[in-house]
PDB file of N, CA and C in Angstrom:
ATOM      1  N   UNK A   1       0.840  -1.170   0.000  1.00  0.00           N
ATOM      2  CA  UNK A   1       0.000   0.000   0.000  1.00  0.00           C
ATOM      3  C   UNK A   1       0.894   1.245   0.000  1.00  0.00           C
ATOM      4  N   UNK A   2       0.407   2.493   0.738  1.00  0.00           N
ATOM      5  CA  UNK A   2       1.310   3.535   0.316  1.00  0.00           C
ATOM      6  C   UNK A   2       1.571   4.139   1.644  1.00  0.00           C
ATOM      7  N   UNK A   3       1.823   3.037   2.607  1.00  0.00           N
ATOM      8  CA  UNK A   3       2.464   3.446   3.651  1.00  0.00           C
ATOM      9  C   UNK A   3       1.728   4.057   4.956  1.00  0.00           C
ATOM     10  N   UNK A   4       0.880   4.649   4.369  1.00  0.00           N
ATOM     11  CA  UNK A   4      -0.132   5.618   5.415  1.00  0.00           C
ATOM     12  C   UNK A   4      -1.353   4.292   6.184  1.00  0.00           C
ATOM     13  N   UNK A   5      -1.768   3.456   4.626  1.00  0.00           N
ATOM     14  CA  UNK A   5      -2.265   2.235   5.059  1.00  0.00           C
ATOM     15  C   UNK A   5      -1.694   1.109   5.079  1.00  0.00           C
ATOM     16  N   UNK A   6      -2.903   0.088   5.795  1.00  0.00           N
ATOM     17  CA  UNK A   6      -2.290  -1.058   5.674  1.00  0.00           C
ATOM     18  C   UNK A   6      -3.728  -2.449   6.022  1.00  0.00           C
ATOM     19  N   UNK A   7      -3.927  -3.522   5.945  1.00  0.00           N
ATOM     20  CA  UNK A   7      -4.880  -4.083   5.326  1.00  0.00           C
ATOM     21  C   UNK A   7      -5.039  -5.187   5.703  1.00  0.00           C
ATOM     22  N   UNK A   8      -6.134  -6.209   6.541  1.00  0.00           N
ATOM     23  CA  UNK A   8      -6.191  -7.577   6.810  1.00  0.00           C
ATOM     24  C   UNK A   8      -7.500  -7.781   6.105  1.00  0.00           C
ATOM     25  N   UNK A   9      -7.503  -9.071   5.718  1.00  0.00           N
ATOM     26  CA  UNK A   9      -8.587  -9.739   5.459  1.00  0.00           C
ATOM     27  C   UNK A   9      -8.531 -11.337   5.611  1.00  0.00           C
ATOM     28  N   UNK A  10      -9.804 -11.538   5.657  1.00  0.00           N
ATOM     29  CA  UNK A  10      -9.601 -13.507   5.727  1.00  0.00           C
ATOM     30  C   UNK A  10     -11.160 -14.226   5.929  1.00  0.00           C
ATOM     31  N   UNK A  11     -11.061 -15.321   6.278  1.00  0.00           N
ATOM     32  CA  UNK A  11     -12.412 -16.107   6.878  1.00  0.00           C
ATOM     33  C   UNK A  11     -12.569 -16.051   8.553  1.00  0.00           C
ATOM     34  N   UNK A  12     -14.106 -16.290   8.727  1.00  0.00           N
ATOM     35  CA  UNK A  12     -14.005 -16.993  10.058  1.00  0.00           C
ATOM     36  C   UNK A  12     -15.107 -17.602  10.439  1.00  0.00           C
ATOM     37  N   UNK A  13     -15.031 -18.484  11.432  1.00  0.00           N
ATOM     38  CA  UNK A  13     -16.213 -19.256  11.424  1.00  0.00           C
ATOM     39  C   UNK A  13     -16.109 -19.399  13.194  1.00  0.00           C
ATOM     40  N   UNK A  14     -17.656 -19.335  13.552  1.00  0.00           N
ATOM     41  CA  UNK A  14     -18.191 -19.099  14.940  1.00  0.00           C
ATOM     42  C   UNK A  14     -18.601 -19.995  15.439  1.00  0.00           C
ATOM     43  N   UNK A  15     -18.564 -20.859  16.789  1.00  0.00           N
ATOM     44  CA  UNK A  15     -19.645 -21.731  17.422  1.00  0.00           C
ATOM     45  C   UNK A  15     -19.785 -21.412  18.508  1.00  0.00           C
ATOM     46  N   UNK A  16     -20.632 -21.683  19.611  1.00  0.00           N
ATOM     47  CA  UNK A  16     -20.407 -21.649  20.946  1.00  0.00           C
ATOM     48  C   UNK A  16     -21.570 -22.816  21.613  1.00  0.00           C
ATOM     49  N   UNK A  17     -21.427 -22.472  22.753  1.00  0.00           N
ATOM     50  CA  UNK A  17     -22.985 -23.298  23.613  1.00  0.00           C
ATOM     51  C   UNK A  17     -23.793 -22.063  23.843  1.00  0.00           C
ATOM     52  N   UNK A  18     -25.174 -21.631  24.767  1.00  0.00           N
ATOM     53  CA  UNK A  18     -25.470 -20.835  25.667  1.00  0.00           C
ATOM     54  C   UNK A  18     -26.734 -21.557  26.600  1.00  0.00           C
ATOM     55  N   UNK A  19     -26.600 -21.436  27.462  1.00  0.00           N
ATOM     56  CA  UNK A  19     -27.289 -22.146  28.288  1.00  0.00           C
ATOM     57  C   UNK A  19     -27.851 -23.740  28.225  1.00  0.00           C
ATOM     58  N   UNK A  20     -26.608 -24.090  27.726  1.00  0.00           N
ATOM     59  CA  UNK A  20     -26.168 -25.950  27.319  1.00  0.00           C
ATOM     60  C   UNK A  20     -26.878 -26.395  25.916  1.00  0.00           C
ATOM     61  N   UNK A  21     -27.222 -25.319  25.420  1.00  0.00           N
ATOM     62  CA  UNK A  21     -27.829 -25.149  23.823  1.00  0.00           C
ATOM     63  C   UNK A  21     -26.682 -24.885  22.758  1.00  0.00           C
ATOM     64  N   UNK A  22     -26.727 -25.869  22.178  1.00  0.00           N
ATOM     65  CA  UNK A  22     -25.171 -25.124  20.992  1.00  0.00           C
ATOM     66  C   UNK A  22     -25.754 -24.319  19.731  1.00  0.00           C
ATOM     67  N   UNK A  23     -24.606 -23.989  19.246  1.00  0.00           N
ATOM     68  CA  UNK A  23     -25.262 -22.697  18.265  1.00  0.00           C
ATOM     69  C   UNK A  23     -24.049 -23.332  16.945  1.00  0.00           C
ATOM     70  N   UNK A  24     -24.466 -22.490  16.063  1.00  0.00           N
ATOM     71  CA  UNK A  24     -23.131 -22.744  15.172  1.00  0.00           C
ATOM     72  C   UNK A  24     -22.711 -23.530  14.323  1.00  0.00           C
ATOM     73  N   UNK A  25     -22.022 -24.053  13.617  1.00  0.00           N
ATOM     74  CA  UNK A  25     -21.050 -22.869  13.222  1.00  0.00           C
ATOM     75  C   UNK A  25     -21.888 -21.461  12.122  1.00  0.00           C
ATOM     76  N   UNK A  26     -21.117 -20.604  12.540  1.00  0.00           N
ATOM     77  CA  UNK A  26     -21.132 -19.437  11.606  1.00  0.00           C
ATOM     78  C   UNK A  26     -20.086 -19.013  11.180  1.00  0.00           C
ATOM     79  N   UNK A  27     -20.256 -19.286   9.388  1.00  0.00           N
ATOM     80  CA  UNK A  27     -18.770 -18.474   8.816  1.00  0.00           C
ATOM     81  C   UNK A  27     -19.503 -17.314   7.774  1.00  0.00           C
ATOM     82  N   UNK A  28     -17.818 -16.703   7.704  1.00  0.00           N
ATOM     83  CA  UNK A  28     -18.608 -15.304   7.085  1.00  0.00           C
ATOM     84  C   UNK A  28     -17.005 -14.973   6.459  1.00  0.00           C
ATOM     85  N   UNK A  29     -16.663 -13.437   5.678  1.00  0.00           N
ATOM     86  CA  UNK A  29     -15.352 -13.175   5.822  1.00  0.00           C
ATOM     87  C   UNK A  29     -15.332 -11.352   6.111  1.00  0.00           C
ATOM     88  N   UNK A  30     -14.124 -11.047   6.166  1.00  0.00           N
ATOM     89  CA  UNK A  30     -14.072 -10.086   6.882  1.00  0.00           C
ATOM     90  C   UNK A  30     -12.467  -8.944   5.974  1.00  0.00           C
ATOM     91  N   UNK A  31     -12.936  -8.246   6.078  1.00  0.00           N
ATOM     92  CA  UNK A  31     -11.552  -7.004   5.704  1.00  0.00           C
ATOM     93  C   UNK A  31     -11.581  -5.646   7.079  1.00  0.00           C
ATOM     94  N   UNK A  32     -10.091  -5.673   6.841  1.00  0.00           N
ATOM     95  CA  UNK A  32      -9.991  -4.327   7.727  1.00  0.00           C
ATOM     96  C   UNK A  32      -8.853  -3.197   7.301  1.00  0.00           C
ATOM     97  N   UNK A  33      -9.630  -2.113   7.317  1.00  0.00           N
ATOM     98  CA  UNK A  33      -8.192  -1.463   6.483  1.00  0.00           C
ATOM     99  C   UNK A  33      -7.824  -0.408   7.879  1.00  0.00           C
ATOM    100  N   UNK A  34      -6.348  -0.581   7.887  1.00  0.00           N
ATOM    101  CA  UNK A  34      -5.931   0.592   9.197  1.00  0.00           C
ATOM    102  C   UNK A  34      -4.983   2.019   8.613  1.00  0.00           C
ATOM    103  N   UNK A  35      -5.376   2.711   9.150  1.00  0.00           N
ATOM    104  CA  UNK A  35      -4.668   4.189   8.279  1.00  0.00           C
ATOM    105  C   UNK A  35      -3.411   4.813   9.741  1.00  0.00           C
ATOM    106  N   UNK A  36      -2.554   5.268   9.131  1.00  0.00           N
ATOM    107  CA  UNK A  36      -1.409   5.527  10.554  1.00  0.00           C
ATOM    108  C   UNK A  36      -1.837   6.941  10.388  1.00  0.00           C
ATOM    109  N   UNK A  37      -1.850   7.163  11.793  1.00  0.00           N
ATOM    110  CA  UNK A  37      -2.206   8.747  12.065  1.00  0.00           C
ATOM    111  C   UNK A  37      -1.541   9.092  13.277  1.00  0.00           C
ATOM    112  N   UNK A  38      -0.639  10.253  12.828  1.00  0.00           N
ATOM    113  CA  UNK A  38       0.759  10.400  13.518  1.00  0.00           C
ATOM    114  C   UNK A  38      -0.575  11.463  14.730  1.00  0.00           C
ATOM    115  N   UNK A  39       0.377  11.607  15.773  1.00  0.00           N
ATOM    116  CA  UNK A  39       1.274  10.915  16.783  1.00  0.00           C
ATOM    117  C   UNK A  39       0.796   9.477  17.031  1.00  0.00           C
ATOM    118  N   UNK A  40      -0.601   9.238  17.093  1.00  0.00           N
ATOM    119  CA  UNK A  40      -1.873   8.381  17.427  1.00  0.00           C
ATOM    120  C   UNK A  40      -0.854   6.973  17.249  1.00  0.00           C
ATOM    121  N   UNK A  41      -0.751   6.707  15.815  1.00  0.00           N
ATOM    122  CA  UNK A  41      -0.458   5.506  16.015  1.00  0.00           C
ATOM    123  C   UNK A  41      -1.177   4.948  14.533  1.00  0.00           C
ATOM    124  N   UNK A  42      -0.969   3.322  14.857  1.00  0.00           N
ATOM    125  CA  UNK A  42      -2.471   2.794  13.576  1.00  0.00           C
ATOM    126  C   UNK A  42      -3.950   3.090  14.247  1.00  0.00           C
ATOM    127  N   UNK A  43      -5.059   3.132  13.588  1.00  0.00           N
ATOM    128  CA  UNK A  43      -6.166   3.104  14.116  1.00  0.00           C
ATOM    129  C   UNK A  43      -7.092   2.469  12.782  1.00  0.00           C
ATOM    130  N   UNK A  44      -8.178   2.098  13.089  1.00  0.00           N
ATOM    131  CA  UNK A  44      -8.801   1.184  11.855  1.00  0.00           C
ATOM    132  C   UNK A  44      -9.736   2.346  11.529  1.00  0.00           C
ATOM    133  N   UNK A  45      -9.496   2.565   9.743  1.00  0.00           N
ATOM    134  CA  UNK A  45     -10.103   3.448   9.300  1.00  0.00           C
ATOM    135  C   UNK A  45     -11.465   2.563   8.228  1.00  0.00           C
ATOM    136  N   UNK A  46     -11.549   1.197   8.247  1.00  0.00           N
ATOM    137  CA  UNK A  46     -12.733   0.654   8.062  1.00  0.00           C
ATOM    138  C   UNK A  46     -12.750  -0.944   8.081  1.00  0.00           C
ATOM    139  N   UNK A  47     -13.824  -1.533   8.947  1.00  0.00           N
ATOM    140  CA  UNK A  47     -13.854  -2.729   9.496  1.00  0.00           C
ATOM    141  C   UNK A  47     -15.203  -3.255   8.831  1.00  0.00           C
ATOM    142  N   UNK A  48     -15.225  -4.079   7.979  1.00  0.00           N
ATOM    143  CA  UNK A  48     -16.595  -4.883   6.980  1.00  0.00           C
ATOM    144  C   UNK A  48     -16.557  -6.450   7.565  1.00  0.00           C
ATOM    145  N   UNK A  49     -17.262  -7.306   7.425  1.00  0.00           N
ATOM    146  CA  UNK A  49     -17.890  -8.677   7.319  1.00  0.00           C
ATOM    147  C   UNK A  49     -19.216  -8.924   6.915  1.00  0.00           C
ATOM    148  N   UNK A  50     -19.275  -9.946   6.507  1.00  0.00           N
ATOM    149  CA  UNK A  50     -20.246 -10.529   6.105  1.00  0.00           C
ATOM    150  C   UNK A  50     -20.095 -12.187   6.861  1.00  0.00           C
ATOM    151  N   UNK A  51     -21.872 -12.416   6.248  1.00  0.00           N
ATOM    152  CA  UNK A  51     -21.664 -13.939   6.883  1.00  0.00           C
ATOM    153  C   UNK A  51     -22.761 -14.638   6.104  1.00  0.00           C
ATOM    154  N   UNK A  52     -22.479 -15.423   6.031  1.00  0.00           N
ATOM    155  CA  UNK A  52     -23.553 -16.434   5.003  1.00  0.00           C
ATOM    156  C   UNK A  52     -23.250 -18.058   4.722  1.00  0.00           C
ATOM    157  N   UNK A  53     -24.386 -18.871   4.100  1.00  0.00           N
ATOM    158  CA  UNK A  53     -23.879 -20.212   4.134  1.00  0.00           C
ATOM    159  C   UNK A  53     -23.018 -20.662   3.238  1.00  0.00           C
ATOM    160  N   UNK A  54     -22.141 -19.616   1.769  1.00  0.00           N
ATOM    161  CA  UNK A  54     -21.959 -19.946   1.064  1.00  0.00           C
ATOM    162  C   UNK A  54     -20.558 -19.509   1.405  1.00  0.00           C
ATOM    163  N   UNK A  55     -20.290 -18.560   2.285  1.00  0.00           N
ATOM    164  CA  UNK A  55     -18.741 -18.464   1.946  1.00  0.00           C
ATOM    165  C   UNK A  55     -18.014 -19.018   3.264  1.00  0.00           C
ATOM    166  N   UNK A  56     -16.605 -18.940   2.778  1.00  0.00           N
ATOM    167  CA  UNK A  56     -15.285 -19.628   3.978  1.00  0.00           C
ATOM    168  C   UNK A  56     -15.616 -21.361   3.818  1.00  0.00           C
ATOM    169  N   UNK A  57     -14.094 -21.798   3.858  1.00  0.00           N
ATOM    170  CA  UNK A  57     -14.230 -23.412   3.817  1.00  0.00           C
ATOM    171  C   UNK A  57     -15.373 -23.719   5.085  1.00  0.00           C
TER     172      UNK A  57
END
């Protein structure tokens, strides 16, 4: 990128229990773009996902 940014993306997939009930899985995928902003530091200048039955292994 051009330095100022910088960029993750990938899959993920969710399960859990809640009150001895299981849930899950949920996959979806996700991008995050982070912009450096002096003195500050990185900070995330935009965070997306989605989730559905068709995407992520």
């Amino acid at each position: 990128m051009d330095g100022r940014h910088a960029y993750d993306h990938g899959t993920y997939k969710v399960s859990g229990e809640r009150n001895g009930v299981a849930w899950g899985p949920f996959r979806g995928k996700y991008v995050v773009v982070w912009r450096k902003e002096l003195p500050q530091g990185w900070r995330i200048h935009l965070d997306m996902w989605n989730s559905g039955a068709d995407q992520g292994p």
